[in-house]
N, C-alpha and C. Protein backbone atom coordinates (compact mmCIF):
# COMPACT_ATOMS: atom_id res chain seq x y z
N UNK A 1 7.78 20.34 5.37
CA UNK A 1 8.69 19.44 6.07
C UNK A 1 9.40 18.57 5.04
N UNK A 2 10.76 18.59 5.12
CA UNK A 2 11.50 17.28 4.21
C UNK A 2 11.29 15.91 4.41
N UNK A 3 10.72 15.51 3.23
CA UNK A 3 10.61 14.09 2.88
C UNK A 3 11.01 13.58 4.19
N UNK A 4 12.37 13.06 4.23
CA UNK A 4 13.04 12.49 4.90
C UNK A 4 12.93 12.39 6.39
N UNK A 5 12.80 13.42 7.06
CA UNK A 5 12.07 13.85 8.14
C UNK A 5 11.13 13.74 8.70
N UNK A 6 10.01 13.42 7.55
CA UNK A 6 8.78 12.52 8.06
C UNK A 6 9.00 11.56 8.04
N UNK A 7 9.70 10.90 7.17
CA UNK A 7 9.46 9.49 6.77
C UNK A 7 10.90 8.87 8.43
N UNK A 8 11.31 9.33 8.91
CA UNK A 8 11.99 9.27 10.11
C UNK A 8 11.18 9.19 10.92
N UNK A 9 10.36 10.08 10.95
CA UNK A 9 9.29 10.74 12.12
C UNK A 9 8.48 9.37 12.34
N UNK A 10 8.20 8.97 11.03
CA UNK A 10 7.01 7.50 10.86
C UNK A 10 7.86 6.67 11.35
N UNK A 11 8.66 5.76 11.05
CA UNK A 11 9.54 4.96 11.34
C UNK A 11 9.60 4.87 13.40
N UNK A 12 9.86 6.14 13.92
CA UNK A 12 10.05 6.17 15.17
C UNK A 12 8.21 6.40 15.82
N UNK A 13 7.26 6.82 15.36
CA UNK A 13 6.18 6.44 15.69
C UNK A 13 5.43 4.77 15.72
N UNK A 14 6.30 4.24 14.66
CA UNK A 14 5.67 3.05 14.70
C UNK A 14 6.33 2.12 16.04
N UNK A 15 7.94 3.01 16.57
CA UNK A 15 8.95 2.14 17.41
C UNK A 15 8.10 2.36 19.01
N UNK A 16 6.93 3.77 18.72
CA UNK A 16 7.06 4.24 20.30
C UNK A 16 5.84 3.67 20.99
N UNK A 17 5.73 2.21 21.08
CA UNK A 17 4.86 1.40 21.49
C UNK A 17 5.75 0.25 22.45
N UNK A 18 5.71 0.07 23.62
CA UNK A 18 6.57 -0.78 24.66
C UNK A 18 6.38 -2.25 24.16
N UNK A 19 5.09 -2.38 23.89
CA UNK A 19 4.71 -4.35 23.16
C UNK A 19 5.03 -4.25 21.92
N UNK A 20 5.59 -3.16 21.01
CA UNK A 20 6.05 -3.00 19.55
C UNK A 20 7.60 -3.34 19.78
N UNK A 21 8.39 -2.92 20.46
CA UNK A 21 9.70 -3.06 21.13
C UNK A 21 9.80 -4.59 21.50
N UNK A 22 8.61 -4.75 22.17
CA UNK A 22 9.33 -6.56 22.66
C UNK A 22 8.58 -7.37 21.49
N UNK A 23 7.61 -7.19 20.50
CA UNK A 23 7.62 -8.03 19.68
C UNK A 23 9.29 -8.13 18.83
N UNK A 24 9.57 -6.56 18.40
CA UNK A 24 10.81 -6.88 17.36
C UNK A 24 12.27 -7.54 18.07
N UNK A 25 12.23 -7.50 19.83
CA UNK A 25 13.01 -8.01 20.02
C UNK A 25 12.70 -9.78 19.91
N UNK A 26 11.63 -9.90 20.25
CA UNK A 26 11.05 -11.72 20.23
C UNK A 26 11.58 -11.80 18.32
N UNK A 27 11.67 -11.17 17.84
CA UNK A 27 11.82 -11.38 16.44
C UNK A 27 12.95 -11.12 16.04
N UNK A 28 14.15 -10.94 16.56
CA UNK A 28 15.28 -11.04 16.60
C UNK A 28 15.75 -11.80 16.53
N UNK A 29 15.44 -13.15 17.40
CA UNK A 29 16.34 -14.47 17.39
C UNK A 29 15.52 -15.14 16.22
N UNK A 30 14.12 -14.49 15.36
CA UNK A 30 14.01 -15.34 14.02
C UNK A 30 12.49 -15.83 13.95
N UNK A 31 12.06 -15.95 12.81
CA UNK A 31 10.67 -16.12 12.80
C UNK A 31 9.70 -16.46 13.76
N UNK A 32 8.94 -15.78 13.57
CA UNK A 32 7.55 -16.96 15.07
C UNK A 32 6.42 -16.57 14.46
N UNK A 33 5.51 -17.42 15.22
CA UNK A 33 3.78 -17.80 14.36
C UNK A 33 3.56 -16.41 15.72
N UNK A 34 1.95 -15.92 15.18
CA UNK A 34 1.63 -15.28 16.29
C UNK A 34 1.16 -15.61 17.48
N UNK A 35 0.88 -16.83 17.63
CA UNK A 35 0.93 -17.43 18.84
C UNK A 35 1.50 -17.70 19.91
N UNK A 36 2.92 -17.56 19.07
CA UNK A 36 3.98 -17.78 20.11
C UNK A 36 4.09 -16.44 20.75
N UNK A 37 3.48 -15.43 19.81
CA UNK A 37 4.60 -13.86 19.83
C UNK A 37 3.41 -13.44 21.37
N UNK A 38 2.34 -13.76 21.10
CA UNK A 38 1.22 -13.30 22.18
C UNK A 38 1.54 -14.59 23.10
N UNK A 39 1.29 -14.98 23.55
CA UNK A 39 1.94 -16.16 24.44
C UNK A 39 3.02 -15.35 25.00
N UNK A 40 4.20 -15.53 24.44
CA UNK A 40 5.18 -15.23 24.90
C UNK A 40 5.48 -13.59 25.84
N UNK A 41 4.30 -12.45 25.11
CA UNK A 41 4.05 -11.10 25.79
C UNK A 41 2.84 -10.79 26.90
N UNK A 42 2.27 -12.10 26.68
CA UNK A 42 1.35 -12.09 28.02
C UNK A 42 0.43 -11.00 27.15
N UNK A 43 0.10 -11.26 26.15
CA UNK A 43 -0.95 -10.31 25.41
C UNK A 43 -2.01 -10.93 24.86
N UNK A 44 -3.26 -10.47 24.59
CA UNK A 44 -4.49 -11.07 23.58
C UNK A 44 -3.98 -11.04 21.96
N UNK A 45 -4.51 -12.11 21.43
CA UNK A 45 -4.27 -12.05 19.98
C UNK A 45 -4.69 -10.90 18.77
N UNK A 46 -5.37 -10.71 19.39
CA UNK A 46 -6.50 -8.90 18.79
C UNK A 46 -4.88 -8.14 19.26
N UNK A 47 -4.38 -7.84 20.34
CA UNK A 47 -4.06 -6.26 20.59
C UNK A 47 -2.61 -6.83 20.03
N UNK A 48 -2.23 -8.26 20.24
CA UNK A 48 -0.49 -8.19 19.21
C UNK A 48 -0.93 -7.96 17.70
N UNK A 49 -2.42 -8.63 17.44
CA UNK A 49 -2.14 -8.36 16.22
C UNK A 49 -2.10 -7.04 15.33
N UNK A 50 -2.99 -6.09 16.20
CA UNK A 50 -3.06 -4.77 15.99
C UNK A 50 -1.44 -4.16 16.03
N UNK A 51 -0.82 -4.58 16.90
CA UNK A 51 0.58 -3.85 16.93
C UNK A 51 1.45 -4.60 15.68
N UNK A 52 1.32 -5.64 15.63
CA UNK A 52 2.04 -6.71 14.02
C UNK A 52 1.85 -5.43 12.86
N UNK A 53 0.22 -5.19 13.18
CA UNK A 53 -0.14 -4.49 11.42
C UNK A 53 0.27 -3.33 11.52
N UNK A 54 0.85 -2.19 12.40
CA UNK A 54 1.41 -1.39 12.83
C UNK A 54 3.10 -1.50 11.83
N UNK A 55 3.69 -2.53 12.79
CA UNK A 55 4.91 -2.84 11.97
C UNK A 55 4.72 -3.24 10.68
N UNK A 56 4.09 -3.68 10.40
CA UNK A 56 4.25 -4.41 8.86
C UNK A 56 4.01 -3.32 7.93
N UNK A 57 2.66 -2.27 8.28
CA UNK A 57 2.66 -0.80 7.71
C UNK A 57 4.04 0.06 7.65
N UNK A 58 4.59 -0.08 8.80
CA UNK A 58 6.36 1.00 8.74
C UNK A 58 7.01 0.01 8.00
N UNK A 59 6.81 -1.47 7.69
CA UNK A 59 8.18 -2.34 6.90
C UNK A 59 9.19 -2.58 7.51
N UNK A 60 8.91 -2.72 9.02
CA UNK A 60 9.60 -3.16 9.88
C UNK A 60 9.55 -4.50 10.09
N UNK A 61 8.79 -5.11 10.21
CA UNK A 61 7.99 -6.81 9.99
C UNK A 61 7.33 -7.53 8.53
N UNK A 62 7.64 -8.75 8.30
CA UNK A 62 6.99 -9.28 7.16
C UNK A 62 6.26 -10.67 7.71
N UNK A 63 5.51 -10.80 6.95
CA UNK A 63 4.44 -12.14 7.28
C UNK A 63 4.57 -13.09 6.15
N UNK A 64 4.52 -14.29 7.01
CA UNK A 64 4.21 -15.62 6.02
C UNK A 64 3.08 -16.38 6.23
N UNK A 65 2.43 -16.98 5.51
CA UNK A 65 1.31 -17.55 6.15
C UNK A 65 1.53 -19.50 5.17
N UNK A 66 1.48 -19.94 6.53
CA UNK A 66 1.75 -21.74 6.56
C UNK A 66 0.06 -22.28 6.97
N UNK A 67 -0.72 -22.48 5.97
CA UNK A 67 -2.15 -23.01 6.38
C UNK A 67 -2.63 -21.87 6.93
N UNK A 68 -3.51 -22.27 8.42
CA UNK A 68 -4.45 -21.45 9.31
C UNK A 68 -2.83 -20.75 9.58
N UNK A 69 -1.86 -20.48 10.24
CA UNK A 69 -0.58 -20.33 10.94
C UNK A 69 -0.36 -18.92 9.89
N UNK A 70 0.43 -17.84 10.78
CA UNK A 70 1.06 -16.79 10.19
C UNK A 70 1.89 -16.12 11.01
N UNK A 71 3.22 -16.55 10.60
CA UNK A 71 4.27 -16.31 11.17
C UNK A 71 5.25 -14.77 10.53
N UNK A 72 5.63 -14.85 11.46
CA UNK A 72 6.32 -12.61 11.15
C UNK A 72 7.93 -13.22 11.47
N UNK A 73 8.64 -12.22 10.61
CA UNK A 73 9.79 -11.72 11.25
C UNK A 73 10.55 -10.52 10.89
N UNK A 74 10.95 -10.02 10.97
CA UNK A 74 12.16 -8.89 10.63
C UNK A 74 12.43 -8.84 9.34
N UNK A 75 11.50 -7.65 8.97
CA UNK A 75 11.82 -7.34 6.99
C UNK A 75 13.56 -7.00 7.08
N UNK A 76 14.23 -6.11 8.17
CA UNK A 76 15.36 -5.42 7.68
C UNK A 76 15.58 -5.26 9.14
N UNK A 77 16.82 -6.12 9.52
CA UNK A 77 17.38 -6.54 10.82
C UNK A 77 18.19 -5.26 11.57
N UNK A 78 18.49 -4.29 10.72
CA UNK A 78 19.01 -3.04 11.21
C UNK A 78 18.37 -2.24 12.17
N UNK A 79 16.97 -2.83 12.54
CA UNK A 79 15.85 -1.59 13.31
C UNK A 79 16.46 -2.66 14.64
N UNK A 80 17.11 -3.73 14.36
CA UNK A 80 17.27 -3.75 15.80
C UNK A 80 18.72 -3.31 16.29
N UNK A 81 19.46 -2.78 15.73
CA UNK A 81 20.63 -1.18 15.54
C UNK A 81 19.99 -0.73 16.49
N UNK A 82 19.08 0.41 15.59
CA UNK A 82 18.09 1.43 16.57
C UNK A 82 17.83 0.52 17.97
N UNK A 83 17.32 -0.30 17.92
CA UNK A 83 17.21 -0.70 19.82
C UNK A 83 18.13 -0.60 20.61
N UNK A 84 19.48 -1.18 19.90
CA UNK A 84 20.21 -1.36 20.62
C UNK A 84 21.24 -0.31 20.81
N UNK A 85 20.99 1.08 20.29
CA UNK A 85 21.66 2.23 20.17
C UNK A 85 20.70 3.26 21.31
N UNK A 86 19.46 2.87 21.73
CA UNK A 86 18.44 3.36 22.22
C UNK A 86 18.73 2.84 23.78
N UNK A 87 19.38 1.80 23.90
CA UNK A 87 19.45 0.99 25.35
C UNK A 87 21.00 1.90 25.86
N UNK A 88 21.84 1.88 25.10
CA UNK A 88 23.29 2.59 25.02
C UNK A 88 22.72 4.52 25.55
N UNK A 89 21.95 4.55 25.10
CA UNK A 89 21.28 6.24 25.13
C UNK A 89 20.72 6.14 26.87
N UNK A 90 19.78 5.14 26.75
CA UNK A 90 18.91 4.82 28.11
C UNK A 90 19.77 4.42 29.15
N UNK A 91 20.89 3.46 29.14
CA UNK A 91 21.74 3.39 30.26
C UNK A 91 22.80 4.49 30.71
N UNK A 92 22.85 5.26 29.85
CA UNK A 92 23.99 6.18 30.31
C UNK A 92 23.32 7.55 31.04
N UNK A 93 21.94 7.32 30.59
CA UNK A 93 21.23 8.54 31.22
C UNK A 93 20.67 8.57 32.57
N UNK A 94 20.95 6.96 32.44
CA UNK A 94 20.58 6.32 33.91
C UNK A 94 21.68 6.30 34.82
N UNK A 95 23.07 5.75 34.16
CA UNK A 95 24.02 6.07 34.83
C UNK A 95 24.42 7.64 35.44
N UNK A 96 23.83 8.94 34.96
CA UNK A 96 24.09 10.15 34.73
C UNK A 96 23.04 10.44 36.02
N UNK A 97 21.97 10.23 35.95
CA UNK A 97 21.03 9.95 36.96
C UNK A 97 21.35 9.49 38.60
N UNK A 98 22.36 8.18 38.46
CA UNK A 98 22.42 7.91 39.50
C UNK A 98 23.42 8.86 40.49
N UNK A 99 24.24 8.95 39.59
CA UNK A 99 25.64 10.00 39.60
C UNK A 99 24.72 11.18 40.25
N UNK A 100 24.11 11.57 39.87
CA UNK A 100 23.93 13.00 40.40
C UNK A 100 23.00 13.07 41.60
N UNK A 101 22.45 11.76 41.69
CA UNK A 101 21.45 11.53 42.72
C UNK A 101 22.39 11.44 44.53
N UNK A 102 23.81 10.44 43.78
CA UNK A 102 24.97 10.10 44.58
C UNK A 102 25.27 11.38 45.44
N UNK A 103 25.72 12.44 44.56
CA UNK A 103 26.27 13.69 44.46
C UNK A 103 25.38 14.48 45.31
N UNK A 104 24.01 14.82 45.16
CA UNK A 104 22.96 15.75 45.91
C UNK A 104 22.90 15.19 47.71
């Protein structure tokens, strides 16, 4: 398999998690401690943090640590491109969907 192709393959394995998706969008508008990030997803601190070390393994997320406090945000702001090229994919298939549902 070409390099490149895996290393794609990884990149979109690390994306195909639904609480991996709304952390990088909570991390869009800009740093947060993990407290906020679990708080804010209605999640335990164990299972965001398991999905954090997920991203931070693909280099999708980076960490800072302020005292006890360790706050993440967006190593490389382009993966949220990919989301938002992924929602453009997802609405039109939905639109295509309804259309034909109309139609039958």
């Amino acid at each position: 398999m070409p390099l490149l192709a895996k290393l794609k393959s990884d990149l979109f394995k690390a994306l195909a998690h639904p609480i991996r998706i709304q952390i990088l969008e909570l991390l869009r508008e800009g740093e947060l401690c993990v407290c906020h990030i679990y708080e804010n997803l209605d999640q335990s601190q164990s299972n965001v943090s398991q999905h954090l070390a997920k991203l931070k393994n693909a280099q999708l997320v980076k960490d800072r640590k302020d005292g006890l406090q360790v706050y993440y945000s967006l190593k490389d702001e382009q993966v949220i491109e990919i989301l938002k090229i992924a929602k453009v994919i997802l609405l039109r298939q939905l639109e295509e969907t309804r259309e034909s549902l109309l139609e039958g």
